[in-house]
Every structure is written in C-alpha cells, then in structure tokens.
PDB file of N, CA and C in Angstrom:
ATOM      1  N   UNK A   1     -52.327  47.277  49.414  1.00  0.00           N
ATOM      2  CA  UNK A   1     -51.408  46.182  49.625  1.00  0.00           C
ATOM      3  C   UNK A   1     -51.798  45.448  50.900  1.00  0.00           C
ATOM      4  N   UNK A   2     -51.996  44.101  51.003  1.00  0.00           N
ATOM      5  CA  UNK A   2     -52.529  43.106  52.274  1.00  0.00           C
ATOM      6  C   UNK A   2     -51.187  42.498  52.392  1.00  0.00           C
ATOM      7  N   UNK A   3     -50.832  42.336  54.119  1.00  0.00           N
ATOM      8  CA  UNK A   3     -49.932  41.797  54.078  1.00  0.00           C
ATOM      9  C   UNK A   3     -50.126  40.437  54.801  1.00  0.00           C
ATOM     10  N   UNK A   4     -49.573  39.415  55.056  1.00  0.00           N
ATOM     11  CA  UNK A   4     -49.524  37.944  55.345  1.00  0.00           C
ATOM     12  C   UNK A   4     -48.716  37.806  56.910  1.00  0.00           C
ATOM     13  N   UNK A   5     -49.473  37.776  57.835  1.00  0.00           N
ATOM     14  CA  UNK A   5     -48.325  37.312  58.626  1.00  0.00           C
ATOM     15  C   UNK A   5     -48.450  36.100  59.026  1.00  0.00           C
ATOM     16  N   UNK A   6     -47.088  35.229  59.415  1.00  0.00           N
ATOM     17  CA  UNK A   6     -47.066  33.845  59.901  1.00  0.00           C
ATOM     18  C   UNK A   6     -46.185  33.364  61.079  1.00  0.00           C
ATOM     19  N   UNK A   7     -46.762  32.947  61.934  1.00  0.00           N
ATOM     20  CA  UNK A   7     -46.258  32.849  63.729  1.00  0.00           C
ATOM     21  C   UNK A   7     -46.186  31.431  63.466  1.00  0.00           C
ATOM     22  N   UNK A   8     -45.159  30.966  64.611  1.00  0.00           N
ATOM     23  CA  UNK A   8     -45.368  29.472  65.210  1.00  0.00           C
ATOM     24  C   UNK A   8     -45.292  29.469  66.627  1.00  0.00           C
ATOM     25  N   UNK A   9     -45.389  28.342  67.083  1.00  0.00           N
ATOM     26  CA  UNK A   9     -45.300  28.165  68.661  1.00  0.00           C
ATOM     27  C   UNK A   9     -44.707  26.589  69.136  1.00  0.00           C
ATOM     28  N   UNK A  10     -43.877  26.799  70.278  1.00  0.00           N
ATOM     29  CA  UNK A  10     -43.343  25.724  71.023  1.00  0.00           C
ATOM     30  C   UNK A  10     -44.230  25.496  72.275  1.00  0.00           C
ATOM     31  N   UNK A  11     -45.638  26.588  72.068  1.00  0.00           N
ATOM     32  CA  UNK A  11     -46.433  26.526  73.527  1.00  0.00           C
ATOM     33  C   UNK A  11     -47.142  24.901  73.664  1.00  0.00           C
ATOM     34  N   UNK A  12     -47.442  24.258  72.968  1.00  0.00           N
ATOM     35  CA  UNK A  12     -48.264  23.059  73.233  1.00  0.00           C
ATOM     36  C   UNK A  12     -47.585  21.720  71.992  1.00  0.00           C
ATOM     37  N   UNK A  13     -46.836  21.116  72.621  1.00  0.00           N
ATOM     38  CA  UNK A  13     -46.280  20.166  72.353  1.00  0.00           C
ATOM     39  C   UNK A  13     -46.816  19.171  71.728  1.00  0.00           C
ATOM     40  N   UNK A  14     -48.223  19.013  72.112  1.00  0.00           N
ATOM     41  CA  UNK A  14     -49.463  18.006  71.320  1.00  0.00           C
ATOM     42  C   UNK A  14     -49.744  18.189  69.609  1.00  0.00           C
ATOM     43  N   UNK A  15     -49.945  19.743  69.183  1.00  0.00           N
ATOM     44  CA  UNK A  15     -50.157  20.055  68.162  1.00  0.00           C
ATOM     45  C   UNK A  15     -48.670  20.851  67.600  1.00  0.00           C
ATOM     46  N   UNK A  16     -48.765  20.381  66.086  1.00  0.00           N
ATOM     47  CA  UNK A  16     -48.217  21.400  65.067  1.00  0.00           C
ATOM     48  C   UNK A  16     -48.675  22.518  64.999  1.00  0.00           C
ATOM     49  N   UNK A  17     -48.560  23.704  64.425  1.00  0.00           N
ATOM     50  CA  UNK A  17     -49.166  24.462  64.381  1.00  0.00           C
ATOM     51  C   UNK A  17     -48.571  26.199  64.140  1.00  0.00           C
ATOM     52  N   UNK A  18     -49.117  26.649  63.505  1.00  0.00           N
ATOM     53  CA  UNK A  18     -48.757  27.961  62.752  1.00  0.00           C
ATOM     54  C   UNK A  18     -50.210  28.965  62.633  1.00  0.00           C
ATOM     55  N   UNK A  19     -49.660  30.396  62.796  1.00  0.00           N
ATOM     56  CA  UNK A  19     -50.804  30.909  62.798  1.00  0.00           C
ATOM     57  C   UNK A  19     -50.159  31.782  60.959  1.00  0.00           C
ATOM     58  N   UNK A  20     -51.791  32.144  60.388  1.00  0.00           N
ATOM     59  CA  UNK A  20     -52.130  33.247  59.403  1.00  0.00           C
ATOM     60  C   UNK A  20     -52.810  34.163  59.155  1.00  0.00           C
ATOM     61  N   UNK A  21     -52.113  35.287  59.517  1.00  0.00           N
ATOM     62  CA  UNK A  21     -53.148  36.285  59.613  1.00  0.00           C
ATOM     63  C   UNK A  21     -54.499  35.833  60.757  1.00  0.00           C
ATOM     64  N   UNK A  22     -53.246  35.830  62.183  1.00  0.00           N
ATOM     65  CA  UNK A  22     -54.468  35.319  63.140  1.00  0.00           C
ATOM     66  C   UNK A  22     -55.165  34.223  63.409  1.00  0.00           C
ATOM     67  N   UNK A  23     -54.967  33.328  62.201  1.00  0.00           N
ATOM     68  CA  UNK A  23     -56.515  32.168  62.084  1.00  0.00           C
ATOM     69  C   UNK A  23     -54.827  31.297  62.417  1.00  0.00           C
ATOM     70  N   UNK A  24     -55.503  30.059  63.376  1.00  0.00           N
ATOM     71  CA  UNK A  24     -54.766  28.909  63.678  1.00  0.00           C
ATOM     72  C   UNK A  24     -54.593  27.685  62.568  1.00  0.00           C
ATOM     73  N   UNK A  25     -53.594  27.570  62.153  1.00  0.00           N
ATOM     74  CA  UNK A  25     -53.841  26.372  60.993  1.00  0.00           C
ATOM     75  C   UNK A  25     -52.888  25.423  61.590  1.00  0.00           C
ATOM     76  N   UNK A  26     -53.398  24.320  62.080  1.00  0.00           N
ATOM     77  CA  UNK A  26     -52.996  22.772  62.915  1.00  0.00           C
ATOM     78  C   UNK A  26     -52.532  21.764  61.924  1.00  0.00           C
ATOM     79  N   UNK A  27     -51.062  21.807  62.200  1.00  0.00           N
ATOM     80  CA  UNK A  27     -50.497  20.542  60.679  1.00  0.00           C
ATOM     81  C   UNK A  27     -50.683  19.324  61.439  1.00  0.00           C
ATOM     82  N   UNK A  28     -50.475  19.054  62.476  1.00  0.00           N
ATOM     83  CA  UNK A  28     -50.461  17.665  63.243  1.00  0.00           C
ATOM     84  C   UNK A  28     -51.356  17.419  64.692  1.00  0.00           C
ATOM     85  N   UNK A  29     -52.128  17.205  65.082  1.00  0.00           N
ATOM     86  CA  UNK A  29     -52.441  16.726  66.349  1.00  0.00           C
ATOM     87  C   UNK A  29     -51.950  14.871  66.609  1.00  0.00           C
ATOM     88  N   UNK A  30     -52.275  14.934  67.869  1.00  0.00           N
ATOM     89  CA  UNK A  30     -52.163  13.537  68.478  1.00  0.00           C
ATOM     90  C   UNK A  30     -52.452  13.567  70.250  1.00  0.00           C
ATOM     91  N   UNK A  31     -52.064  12.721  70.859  1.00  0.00           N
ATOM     92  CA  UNK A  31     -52.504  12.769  72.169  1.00  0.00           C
ATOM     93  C   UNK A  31     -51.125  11.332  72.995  1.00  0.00           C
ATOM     94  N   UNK A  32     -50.696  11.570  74.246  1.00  0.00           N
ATOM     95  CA  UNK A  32     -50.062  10.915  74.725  1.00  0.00           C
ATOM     96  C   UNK A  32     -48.612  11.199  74.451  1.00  0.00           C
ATOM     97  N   UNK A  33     -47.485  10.191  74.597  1.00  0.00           N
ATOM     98  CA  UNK A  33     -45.867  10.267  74.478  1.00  0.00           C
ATOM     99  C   UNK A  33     -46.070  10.386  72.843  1.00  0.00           C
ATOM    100  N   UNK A  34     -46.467   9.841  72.379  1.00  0.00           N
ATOM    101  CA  UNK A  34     -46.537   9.820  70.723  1.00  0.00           C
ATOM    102  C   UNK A  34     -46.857  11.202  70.221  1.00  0.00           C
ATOM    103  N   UNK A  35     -47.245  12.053  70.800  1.00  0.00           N
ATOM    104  CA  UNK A  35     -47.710  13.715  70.048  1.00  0.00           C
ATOM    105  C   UNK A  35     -46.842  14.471  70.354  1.00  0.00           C
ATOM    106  N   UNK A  36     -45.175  14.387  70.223  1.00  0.00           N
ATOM    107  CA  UNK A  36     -44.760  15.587  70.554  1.00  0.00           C
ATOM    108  C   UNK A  36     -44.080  15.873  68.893  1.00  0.00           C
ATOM    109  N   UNK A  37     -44.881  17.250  68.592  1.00  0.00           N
ATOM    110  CA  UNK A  37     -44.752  17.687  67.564  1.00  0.00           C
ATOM    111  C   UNK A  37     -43.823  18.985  68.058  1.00  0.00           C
ATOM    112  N   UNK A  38     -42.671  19.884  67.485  1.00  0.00           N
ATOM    113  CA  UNK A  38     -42.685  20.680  67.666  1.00  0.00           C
ATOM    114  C   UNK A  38     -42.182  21.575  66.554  1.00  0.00           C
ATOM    115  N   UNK A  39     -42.768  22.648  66.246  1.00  0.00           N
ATOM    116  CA  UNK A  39     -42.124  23.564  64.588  1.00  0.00           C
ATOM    117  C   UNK A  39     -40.959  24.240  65.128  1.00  0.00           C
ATOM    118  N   UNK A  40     -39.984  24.346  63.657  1.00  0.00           N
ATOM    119  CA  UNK A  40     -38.955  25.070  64.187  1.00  0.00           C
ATOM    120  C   UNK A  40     -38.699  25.919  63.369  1.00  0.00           C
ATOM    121  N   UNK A  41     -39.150  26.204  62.095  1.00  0.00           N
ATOM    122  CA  UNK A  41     -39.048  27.507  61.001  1.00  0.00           C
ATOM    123  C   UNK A  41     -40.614  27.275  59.851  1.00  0.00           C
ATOM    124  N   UNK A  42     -40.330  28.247  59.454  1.00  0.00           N
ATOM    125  CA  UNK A  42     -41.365  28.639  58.245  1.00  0.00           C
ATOM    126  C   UNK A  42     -41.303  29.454  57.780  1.00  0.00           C
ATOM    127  N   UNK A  43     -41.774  29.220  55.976  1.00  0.00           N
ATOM    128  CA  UNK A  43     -41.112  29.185  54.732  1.00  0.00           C
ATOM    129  C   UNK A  43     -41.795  29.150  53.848  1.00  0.00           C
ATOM    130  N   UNK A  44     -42.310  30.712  53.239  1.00  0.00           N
ATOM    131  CA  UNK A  44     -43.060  30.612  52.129  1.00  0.00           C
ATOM    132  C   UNK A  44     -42.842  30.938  50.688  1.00  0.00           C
ATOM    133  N   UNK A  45     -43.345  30.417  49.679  1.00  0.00           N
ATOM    134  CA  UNK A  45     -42.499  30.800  48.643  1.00  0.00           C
ATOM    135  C   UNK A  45     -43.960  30.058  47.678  1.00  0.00           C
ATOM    136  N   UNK A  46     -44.976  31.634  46.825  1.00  0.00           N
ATOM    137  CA  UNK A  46     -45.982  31.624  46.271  1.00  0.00           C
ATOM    138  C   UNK A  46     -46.820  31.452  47.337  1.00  0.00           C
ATOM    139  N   UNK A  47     -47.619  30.335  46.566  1.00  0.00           N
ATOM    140  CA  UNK A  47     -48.767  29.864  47.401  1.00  0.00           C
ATOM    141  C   UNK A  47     -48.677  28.654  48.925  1.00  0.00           C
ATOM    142  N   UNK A  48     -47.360  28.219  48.241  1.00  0.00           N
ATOM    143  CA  UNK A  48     -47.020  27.234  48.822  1.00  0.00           C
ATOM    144  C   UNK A  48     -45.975  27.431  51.077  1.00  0.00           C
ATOM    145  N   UNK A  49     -46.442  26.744  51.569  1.00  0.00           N
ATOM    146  CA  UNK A  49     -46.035  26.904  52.889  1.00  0.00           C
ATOM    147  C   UNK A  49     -45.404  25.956  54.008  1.00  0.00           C
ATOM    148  N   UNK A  50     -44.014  25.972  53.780  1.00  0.00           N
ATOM    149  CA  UNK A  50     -43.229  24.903  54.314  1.00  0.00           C
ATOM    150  C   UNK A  50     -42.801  25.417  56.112  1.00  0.00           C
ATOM    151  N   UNK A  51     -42.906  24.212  56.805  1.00  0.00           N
ATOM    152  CA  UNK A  51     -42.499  24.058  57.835  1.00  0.00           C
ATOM    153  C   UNK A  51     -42.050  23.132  57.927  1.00  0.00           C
ATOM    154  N   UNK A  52     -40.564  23.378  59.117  1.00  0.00           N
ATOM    155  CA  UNK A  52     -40.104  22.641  59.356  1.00  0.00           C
ATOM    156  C   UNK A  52     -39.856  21.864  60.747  1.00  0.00           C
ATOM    157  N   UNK A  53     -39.598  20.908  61.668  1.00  0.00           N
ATOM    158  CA  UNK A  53     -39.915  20.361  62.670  1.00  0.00           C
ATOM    159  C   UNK A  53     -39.056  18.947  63.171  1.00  0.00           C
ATOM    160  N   UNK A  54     -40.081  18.526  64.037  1.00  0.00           N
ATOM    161  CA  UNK A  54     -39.683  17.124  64.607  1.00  0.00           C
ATOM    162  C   UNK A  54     -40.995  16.394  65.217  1.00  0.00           C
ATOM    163  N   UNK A  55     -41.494  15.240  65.268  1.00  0.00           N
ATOM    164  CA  UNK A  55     -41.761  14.671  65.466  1.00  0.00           C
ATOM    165  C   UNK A  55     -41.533  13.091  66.107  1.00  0.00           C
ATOM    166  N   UNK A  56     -42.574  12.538  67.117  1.00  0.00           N
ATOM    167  CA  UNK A  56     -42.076  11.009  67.260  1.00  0.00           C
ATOM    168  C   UNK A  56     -42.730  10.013  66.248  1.00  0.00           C
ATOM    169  N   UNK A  57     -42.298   9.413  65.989  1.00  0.00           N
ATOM    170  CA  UNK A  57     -43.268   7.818  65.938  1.00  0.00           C
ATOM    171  C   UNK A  57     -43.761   7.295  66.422  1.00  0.00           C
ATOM    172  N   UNK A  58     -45.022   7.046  66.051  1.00  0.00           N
ATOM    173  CA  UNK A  58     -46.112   6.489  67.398  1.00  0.00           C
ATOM    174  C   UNK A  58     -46.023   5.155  67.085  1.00  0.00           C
ATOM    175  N   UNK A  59     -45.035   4.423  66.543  1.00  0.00           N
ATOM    176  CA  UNK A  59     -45.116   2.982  65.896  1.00  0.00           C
ATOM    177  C   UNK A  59     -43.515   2.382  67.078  1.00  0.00           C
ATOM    178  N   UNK A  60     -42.677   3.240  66.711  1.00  0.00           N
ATOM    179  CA  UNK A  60     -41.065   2.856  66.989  1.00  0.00           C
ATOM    180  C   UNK A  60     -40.751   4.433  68.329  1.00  0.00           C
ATOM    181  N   UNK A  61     -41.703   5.266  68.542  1.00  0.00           N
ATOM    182  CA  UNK A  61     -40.934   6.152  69.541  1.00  0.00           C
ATOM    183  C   UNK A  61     -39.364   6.658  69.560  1.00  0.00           C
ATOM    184  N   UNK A  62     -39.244   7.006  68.171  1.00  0.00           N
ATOM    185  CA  UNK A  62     -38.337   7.467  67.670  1.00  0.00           C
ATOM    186  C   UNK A  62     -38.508   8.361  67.331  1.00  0.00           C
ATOM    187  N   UNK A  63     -37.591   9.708  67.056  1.00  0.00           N
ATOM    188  CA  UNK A  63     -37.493  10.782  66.719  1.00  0.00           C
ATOM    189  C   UNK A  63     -37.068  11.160  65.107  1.00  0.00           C
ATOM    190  N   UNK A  64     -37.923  11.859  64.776  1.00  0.00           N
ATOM    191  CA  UNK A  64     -38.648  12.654  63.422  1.00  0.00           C
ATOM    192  C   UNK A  64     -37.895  13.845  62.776  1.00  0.00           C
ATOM    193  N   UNK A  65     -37.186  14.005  62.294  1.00  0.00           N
ATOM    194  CA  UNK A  65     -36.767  15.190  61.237  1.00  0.00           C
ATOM    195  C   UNK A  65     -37.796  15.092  60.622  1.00  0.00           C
ATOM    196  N   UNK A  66     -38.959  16.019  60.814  1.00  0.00           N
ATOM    197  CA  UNK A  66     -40.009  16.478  59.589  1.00  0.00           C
ATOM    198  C   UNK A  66     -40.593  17.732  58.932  1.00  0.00           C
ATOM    199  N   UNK A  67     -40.805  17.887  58.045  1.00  0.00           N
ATOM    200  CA  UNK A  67     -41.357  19.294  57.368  1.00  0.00           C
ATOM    201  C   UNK A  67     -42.515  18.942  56.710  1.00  0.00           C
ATOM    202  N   UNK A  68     -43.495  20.175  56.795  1.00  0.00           N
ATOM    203  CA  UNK A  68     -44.964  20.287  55.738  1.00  0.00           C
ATOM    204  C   UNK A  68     -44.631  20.739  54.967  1.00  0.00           C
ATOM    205  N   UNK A  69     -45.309  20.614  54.015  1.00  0.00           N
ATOM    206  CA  UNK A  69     -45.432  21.166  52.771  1.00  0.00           C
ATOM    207  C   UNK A  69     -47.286  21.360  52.517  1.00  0.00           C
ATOM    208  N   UNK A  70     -47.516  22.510  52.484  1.00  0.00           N
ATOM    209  CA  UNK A  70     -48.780  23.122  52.649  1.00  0.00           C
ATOM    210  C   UNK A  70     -49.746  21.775  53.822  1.00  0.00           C
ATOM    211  N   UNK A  71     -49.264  21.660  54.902  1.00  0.00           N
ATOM    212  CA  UNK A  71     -50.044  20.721  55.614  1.00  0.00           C
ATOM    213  C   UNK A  71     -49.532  19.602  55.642  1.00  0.00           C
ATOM    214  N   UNK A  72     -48.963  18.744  54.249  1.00  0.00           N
ATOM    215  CA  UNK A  72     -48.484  17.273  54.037  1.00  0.00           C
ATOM    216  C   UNK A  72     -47.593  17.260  54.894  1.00  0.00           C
ATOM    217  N   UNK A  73     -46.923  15.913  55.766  1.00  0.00           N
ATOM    218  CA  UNK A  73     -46.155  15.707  56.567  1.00  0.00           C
ATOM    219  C   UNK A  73     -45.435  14.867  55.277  1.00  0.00           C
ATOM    220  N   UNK A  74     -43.523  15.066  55.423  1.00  0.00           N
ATOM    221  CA  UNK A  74     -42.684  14.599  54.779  1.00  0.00           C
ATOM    222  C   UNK A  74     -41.510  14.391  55.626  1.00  0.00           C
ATOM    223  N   UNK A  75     -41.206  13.025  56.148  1.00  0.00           N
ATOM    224  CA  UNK A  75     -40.106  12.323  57.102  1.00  0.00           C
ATOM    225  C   UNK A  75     -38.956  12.255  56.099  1.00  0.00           C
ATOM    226  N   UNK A  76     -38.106  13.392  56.927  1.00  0.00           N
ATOM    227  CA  UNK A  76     -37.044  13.551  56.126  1.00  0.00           C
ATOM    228  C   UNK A  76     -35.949  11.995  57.331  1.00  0.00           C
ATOM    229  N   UNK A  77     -35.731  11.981  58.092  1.00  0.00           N
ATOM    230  CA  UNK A  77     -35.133  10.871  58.798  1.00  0.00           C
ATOM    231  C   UNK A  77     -35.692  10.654  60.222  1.00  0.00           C
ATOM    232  N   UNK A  78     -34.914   9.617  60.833  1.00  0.00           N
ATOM    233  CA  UNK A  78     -35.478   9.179  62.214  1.00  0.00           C
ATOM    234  C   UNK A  78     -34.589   7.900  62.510  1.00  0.00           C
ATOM    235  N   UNK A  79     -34.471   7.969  63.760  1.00  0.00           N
ATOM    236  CA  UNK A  79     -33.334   7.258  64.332  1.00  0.00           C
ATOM    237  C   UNK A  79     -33.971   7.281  66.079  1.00  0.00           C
ATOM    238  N   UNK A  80     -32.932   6.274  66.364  1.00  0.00           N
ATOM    239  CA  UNK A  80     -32.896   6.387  67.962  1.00  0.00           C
ATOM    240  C   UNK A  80     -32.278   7.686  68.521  1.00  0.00           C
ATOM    241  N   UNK A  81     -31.451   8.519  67.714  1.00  0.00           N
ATOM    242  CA  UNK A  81     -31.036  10.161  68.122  1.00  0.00           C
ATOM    243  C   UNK A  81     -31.780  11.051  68.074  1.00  0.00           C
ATOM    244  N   UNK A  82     -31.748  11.846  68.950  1.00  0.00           N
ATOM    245  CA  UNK A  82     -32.394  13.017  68.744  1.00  0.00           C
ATOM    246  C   UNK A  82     -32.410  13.680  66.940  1.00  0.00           C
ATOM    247  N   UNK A  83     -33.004  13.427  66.293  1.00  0.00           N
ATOM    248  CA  UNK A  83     -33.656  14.159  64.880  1.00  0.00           C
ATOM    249  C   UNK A  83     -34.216  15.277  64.745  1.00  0.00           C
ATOM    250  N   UNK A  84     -33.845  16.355  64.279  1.00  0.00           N
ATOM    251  CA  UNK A  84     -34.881  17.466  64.162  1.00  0.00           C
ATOM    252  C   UNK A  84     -34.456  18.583  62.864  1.00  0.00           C
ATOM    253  N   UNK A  85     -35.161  18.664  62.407  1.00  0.00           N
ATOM    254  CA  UNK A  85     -35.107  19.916  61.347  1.00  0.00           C
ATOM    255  C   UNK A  85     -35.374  20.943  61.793  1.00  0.00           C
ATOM    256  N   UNK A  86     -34.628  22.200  61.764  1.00  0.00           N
ATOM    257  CA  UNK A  86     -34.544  23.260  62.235  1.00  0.00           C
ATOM    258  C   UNK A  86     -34.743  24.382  61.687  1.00  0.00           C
ATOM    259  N   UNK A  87     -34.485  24.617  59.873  1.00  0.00           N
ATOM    260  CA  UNK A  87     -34.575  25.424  59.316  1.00  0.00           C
ATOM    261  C   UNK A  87     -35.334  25.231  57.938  1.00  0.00           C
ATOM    262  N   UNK A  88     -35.640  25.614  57.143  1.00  0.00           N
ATOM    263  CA  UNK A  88     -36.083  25.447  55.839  1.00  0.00           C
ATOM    264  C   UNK A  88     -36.006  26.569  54.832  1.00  0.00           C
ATOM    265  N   UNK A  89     -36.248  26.747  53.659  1.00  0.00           N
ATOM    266  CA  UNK A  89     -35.833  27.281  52.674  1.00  0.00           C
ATOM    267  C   UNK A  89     -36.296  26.939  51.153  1.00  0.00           C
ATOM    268  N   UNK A  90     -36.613  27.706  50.733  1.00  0.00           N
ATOM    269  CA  UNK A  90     -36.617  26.837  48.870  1.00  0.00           C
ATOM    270  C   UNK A  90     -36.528  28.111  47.933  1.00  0.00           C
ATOM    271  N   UNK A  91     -35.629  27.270  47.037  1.00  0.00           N
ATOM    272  CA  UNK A  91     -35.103  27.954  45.682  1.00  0.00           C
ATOM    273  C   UNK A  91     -35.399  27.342  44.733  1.00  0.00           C
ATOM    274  N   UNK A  92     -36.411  28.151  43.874  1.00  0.00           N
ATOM    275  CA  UNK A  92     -37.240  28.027  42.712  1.00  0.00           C
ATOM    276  C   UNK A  92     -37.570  26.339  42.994  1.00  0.00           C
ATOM    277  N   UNK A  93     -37.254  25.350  42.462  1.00  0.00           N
ATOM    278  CA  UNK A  93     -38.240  24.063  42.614  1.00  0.00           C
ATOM    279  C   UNK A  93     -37.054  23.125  43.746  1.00  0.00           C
ATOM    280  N   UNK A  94     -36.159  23.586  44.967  1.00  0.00           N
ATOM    281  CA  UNK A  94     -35.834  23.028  45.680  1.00  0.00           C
ATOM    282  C   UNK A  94     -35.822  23.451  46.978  1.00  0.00           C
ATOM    283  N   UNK A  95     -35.934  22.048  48.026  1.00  0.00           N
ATOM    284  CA  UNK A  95     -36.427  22.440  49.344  1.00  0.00           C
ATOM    285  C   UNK A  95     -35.330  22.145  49.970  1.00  0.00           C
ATOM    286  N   UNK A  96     -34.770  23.124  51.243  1.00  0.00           N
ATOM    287  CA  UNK A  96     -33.409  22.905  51.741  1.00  0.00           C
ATOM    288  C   UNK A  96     -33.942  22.521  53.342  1.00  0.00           C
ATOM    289  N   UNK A  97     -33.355  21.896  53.792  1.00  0.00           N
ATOM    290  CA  UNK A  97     -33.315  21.598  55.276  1.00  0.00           C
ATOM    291  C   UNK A  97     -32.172  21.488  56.080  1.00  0.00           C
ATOM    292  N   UNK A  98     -32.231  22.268  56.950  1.00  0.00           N
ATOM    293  CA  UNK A  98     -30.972  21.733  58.133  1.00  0.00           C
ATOM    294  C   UNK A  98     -31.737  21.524  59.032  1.00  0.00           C
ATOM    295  N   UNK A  99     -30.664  20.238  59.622  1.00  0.00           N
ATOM    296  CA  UNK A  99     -31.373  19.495  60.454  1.00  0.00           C
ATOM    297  C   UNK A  99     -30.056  19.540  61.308  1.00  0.00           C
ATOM    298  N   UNK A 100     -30.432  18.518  62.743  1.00  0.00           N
ATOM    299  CA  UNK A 100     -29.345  18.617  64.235  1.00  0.00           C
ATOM    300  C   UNK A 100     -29.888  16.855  64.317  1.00  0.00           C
ATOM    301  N   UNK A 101     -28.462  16.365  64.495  1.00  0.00           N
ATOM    302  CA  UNK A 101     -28.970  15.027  65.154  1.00  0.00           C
ATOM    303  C   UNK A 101     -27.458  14.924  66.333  1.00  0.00           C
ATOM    304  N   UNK A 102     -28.289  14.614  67.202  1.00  0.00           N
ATOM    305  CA  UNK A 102     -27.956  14.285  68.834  1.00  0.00           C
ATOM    306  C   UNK A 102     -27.722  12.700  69.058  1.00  0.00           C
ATOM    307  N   UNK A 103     -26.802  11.886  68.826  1.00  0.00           N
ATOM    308  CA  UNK A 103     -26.761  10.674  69.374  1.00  0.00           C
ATOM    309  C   UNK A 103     -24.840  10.550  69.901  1.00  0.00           C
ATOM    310  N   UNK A 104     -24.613   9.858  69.394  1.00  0.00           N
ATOM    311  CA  UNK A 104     -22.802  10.059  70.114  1.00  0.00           C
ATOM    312  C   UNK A 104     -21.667  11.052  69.406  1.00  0.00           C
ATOM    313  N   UNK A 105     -22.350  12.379  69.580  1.00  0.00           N
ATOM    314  CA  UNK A 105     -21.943  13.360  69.313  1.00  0.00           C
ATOM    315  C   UNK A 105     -22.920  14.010  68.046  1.00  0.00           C
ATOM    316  N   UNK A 106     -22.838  15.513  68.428  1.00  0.00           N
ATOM    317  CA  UNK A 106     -23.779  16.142  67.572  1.00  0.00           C
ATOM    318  C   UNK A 106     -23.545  16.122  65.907  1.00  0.00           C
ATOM    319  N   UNK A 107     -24.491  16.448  65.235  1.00  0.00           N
ATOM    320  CA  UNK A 107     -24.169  16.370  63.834  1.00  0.00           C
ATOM    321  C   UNK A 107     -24.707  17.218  63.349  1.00  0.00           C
ATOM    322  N   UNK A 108     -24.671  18.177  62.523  1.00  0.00           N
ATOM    323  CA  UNK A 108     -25.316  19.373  61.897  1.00  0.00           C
ATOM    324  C   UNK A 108     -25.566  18.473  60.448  1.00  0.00           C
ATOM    325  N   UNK A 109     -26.537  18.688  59.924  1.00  0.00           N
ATOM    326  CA  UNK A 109     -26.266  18.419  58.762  1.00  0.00           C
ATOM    327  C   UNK A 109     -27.725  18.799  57.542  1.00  0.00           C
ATOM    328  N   UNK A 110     -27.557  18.839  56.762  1.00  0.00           N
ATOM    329  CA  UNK A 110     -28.972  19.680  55.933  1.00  0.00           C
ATOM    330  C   UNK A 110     -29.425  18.550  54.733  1.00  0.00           C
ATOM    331  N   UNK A 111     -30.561  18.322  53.983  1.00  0.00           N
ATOM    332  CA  UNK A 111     -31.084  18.095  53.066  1.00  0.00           C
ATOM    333  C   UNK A 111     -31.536  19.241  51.965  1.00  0.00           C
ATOM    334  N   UNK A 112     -31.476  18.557  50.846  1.00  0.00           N
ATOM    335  CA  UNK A 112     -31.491  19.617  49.492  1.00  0.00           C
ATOM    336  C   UNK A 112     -32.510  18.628  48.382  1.00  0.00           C
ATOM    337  N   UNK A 113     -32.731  19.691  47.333  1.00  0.00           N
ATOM    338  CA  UNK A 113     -33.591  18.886  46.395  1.00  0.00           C
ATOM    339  C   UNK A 113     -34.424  17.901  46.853  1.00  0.00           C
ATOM    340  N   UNK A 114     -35.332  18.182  47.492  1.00  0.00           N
ATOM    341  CA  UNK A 114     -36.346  17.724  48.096  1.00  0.00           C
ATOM    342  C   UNK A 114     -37.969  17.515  47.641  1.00  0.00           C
ATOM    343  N   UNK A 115     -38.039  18.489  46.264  1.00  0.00           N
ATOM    344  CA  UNK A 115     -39.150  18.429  45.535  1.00  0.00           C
ATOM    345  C   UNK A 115     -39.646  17.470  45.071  1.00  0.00           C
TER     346      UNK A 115
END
C-alpha cells in the first residue's frame, strides 16, 4: 500500500503551492504587489486535486476568492473586500467552497455546484 501525502504553505506569498509526496507542485507564480497568492485547504477526491485560496488581480488589485482544480485557476469572486476561500470539499460531481469576505462587516459565506 503507497500512501500520498499533501502539505501547503503560507511561507512565500509570491507562489501557490502544495507539496506531493515531497516534490513541490507550483499552481501560481508572479512577482511584485500583484503575486500575493496564498492556499488555504486541499482536497482530493480520485485523481483529481482541489485547492483552495486567494489571490490579487494584477489588472484591478483586488482581492480573489480562488481555487485549482488540478492546477487550473477558477475565480470564484473579487471585490474591493477582502475575498478569500478558505475551505474546499467535493461530493461525487460537486465542488463546495467557503469563503470569508471582509468589507463593512464580515460575511461567511460558501459556494456549491461548482463543476
């Protein structure tokens, strides 16, 4: 029996990033105010490997509720508030997200059916 392990890190703000079984696998780079990527869960289910996060916009410098999906970046929202996805999840062909948004008063709130 081989088993799978999967780490993340808040150490370097520039890159996305998750480790497997040791080996570094980088969902996002960038460089400057525009690269702050940071993961906040991960979520596997088969082959497939969801993370979830935040990101800016390097267009509008706005903040990113985002998740991968095996690598793909998918902007779940973004606003002038603080945006961020925090958790993730999926049941059989749906992807769940809770997310935190920070603008005039906090908001908890999650996305579903996301496939």
């Amino acid at each position: 029996m081989s088993s799978v392990i999967f780490n993340f890190s808040l150490r370097d703000r520039s890159r996305a990033i998750y480790w497997k079984n040791r080996q570094e696998v980088i969902l996002a780079t960038g460089s400057g105010i525009h690269a702050t990527w940071l993961t906040g869960s991960i979520f596997v289910a088969g082959n497939d490997v969801y993370v979830a996060g935040v990101s800016i916009d390097p267009n509008t410098n706005e903040p990113m509720a985002v998740y991968w999906k095996n690598g793909q970046m998918v902007i779940l929202a973004k606003g002038e508030t603080f945006t961020q996805a925090l958790a993730i999840a999926v049941a059989g062909n749906d992807v769940y997200v809770a997310a935190l948004f920070i603008g005039e008063g906090t908001k908890r709130s999650y996305f579903e059916g996301l496939v």
